[in-house]
C-alpha atoms as a PDB file:
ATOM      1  CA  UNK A   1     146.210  99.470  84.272  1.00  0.00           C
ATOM      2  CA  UNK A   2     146.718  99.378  80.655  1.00  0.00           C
ATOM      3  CA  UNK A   3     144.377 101.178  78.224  1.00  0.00           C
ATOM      4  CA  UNK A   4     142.388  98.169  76.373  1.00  0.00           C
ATOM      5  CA  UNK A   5     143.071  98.205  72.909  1.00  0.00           C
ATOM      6  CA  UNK A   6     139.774  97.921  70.514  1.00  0.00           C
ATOM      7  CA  UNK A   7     141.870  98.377  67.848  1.00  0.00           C
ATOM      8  CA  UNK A   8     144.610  95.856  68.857  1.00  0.00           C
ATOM      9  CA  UNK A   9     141.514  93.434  69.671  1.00  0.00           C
ATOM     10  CA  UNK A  10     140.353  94.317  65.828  1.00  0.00           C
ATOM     11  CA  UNK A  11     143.096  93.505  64.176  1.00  0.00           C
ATOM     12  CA  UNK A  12     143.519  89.671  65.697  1.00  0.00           C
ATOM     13  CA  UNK A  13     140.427  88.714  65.752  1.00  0.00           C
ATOM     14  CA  UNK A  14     137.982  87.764  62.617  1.00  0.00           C
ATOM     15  CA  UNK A  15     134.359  88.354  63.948  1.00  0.00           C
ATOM     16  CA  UNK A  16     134.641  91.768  66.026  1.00  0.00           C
ATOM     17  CA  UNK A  17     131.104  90.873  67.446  1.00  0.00           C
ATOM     18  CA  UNK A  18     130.198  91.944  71.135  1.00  0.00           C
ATOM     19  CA  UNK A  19     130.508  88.557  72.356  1.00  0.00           C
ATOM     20  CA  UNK A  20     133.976  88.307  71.165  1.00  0.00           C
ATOM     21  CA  UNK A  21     134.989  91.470  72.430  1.00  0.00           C
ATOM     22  CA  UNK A  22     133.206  90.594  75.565  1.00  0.00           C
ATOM     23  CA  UNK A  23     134.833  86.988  75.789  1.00  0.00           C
ATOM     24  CA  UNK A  24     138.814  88.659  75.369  1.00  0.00           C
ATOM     25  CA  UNK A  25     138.765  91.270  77.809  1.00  0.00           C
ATOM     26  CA  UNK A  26     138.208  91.457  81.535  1.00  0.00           C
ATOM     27  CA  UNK A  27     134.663  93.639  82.794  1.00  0.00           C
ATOM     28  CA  UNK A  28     137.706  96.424  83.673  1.00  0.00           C
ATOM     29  CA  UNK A  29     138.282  96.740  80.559  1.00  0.00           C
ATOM     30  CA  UNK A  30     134.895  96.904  79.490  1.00  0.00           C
ATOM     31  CA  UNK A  31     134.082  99.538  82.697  1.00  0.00           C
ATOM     32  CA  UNK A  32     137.017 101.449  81.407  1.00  0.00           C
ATOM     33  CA  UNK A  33     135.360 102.104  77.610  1.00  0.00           C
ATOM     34  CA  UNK A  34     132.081 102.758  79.551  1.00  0.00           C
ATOM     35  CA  UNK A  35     133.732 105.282  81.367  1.00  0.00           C
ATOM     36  CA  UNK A  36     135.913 106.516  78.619  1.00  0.00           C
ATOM     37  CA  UNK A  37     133.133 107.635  76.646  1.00  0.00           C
ATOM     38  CA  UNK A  38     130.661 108.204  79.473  1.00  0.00           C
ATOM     39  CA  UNK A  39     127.934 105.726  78.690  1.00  0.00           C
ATOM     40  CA  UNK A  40     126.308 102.318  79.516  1.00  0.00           C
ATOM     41  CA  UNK A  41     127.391  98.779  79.169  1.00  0.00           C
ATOM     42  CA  UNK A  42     124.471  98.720  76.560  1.00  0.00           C
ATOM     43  CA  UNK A  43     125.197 102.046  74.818  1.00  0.00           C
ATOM     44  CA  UNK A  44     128.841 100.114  74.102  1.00  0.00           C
ATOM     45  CA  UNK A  45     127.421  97.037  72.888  1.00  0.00           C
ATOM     46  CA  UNK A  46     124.960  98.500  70.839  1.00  0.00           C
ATOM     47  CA  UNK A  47     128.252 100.945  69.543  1.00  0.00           C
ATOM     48  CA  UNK A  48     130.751  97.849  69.044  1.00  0.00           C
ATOM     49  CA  UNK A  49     127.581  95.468  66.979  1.00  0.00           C
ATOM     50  CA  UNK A  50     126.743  98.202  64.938  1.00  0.00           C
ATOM     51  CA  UNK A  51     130.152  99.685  63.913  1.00  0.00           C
ATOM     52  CA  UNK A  52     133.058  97.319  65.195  1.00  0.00           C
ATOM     53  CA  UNK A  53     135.784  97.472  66.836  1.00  0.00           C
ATOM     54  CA  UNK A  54     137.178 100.426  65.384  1.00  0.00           C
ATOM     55  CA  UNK A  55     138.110 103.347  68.625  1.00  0.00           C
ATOM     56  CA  UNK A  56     137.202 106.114  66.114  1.00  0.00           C
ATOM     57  CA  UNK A  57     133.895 104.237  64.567  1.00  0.00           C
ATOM     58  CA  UNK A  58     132.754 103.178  68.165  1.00  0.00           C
ATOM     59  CA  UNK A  59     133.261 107.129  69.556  1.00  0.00           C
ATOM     60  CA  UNK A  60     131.999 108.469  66.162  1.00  0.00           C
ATOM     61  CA  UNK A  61     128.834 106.343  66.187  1.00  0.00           C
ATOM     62  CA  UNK A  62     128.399 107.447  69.964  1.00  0.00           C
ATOM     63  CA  UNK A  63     128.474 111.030  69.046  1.00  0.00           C
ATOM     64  CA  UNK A  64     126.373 110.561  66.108  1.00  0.00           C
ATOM     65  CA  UNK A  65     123.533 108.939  68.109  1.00  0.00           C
ATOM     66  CA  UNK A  66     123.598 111.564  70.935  1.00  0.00           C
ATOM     67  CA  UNK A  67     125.437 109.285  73.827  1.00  0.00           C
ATOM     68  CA  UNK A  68     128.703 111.385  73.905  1.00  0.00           C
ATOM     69  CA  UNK A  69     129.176 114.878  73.454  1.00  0.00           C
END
């Protein structure tokens, strides 16, 4: 399996909202962020609405807010 590409998925895509995100990629994809970073389906959202779609600004913001070490 590929690595998913948030920042690929950034770059073609104006809104970089959840549902977006959500509506592009297969759940493995989505399981495979989850698991990348260790946290929740809704830890992810919340990451990806509040910061984009940005690998660095997702991880960043999940550090900053205690969900990743």
């Amino acid at each position: 399996m590929n690595n998913p590409d948030l920042n690929s998925y950034s770059s073609n895509s104006p809104s970089n909202t959840w549902e977006e995100y959500q509506k592009a990629y297969e759940n493995y994809e989505i399981e495979y962020w989850c698991n990348k970073f260790g946290v929740s389906k809704e830890k992810l959202k919340q990451a990806i609405s509040s910061v984009g779609m940005s690998v660095e600004a997702v991880e960043k913001y999940l550090k900053t807010n205690g969900f990743v070490r």
